[in-house]
Structure formats: C-alpha cells, structure tokens
C-alpha atoms as a PDB file:
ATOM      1  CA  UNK A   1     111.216 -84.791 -79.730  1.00  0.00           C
ATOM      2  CA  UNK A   2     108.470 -82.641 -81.182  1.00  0.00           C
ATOM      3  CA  UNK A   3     105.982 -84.938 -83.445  1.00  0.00           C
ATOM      4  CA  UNK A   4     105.167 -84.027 -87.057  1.00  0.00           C
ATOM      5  CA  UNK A   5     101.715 -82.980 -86.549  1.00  0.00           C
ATOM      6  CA  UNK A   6     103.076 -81.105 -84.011  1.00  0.00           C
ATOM      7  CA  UNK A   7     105.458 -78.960 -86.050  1.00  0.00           C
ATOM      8  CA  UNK A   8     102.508 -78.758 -89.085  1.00  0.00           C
ATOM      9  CA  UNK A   9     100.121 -77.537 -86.229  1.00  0.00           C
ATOM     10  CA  UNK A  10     102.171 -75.172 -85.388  1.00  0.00           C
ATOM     11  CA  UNK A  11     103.264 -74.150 -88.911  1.00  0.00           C
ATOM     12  CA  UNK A  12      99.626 -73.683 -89.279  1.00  0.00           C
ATOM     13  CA  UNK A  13      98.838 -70.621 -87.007  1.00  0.00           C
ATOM     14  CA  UNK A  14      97.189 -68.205 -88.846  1.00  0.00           C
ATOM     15  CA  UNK A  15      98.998 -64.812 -89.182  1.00  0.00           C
ATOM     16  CA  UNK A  16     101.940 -65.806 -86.889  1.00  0.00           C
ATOM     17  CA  UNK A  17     104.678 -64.139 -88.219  1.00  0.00           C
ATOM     18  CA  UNK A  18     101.604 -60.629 -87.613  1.00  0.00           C
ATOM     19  CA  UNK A  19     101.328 -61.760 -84.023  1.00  0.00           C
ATOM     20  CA  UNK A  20     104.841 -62.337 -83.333  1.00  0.00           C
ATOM     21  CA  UNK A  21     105.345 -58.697 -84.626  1.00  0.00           C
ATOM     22  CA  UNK A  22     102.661 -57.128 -82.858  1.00  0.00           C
ATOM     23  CA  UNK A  23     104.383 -58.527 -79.770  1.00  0.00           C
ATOM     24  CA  UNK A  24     107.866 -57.133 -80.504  1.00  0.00           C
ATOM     25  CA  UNK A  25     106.701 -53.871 -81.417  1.00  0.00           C
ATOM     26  CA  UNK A  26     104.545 -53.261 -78.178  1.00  0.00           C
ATOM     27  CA  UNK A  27     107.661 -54.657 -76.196  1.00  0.00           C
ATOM     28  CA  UNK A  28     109.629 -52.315 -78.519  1.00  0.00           C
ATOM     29  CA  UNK A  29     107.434 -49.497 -77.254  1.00  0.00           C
ATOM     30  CA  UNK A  30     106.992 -50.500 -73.639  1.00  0.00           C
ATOM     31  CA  UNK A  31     110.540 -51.876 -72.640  1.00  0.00           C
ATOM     32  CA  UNK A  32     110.245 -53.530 -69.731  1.00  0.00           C
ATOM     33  CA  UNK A  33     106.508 -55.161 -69.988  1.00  0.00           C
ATOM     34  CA  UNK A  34     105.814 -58.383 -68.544  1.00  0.00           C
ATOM     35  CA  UNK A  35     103.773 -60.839 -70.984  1.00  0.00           C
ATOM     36  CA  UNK A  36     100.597 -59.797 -69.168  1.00  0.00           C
ATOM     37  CA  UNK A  37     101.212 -56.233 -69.797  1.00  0.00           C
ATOM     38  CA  UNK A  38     101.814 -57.119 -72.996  1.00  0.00           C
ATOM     39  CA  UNK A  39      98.411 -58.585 -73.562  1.00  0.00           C
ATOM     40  CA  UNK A  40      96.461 -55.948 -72.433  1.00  0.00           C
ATOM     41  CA  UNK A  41      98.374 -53.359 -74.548  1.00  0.00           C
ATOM     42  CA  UNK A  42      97.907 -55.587 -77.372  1.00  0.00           C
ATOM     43  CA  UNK A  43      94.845 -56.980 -77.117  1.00  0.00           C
ATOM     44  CA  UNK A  44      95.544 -60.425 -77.364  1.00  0.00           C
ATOM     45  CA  UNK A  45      95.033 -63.139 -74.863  1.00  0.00           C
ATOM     46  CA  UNK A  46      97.627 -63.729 -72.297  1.00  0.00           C
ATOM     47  CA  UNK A  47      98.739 -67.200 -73.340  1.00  0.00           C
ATOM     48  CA  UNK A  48      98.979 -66.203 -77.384  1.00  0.00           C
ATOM     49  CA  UNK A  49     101.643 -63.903 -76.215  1.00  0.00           C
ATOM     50  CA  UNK A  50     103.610 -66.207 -74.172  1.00  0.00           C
ATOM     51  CA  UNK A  51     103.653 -68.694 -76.762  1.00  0.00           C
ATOM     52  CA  UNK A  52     105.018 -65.947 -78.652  1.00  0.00           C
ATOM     53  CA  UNK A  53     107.593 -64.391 -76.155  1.00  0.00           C
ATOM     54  CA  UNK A  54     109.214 -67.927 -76.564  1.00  0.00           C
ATOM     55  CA  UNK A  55     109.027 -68.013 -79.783  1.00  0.00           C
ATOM     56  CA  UNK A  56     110.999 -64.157 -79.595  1.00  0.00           C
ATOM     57  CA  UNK A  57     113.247 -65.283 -76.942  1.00  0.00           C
ATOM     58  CA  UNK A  58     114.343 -68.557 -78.960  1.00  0.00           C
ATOM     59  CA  UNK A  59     115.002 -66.184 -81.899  1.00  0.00           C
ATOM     60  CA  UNK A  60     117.040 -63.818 -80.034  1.00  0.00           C
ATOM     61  CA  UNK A  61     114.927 -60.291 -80.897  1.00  0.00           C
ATOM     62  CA  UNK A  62     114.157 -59.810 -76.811  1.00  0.00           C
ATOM     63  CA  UNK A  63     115.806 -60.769 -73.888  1.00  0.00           C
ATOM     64  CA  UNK A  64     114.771 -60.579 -70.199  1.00  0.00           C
ATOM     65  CA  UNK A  65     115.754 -57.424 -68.150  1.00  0.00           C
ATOM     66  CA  UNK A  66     114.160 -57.755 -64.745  1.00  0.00           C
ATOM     67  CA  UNK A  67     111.575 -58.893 -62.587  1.00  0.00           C
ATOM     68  CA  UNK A  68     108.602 -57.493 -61.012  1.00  0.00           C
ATOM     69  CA  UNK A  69     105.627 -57.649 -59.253  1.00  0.00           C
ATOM     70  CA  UNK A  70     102.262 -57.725 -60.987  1.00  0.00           C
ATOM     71  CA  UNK A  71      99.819 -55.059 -60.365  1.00  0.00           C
ATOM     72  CA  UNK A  72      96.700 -57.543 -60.721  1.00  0.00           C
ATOM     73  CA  UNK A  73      98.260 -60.613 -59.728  1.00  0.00           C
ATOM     74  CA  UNK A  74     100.714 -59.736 -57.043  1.00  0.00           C
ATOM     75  CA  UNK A  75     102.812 -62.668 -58.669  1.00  0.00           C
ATOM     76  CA  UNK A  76     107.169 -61.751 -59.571  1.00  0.00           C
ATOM     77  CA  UNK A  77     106.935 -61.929 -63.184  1.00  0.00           C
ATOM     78  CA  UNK A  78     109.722 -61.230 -65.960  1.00  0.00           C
ATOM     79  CA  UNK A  79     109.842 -58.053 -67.727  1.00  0.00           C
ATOM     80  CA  UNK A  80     111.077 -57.963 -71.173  1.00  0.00           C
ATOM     81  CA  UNK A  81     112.609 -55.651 -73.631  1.00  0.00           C
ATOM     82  CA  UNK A  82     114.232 -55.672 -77.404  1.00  0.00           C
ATOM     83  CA  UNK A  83     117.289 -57.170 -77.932  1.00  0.00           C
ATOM     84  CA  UNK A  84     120.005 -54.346 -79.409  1.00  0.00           C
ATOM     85  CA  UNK A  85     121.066 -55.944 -82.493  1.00  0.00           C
ATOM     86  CA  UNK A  86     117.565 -55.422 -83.874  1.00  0.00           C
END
C-alpha cells in the first residue's frame, strides 16, 4: 500500500502533467523509442522519463511494441509507441 506522504509527494511534482506530455508527444513523434531514446530527444534525465512511461502505460496512452537493442548500452530494452485510441 502506497503511504500518504507518498501519494502527496508525488502529487507534488512540479509541472507533471508538462512532463508527462512532453514524453507522449516525443513517443508520438518517434514511435518505437525506448525510454533512453526518449531522454535524449527530450532532454530530460533518463529516470524522469521512466517514472513517466509508467505513469503513461498505467493510463493506457502508450503501449509496448517491441524490443531492441541499445545503441550505447548494448542492453534489450522496450520500445514504445502511442496507443490508437488517442
């Protein structure tokens, strides 16, 4: 069970709702990204937009398409895309 301060904590984020956007519109332009691509094309750091691939995935607006392997860290990661009902 999440804990209170938990949930205000997170409720706190400044300018999530701009971040969680930012993220679905480069995914939106770059189907098939993995979360690492994503950060570099956004400019954000890599765990910011994990955090808010979850948060995307939970709400339905992407889905996972693939894997692949990553160019820099030679690691199978998941490649994302928009979901179609968008």
């Amino acid at each position: 069970m999440t804990s209170d301060a938990s949930i205000r904590a997170y409720l706190a984020i400044p300018d999530l709702e701009r971040r969680q956007e930012k993220v679905l519109r480069t995914i939106e332009r770059c189907p098939g990204a993995s979360s690492c691509d994503i950060a570099r094309i956004a400019h954000m750091e890599p765990w910011n937009v994990r955090n808010r691939i979850t948060e995307l995935l939970k709400a339905g607006s992407i889905r996972v398409v693939g894997t692949k392997r990553d160019r820099l860290t030679g690691r199978t990661v998941r490649q994302y895309e928009a979901a179609e009902d968008l």
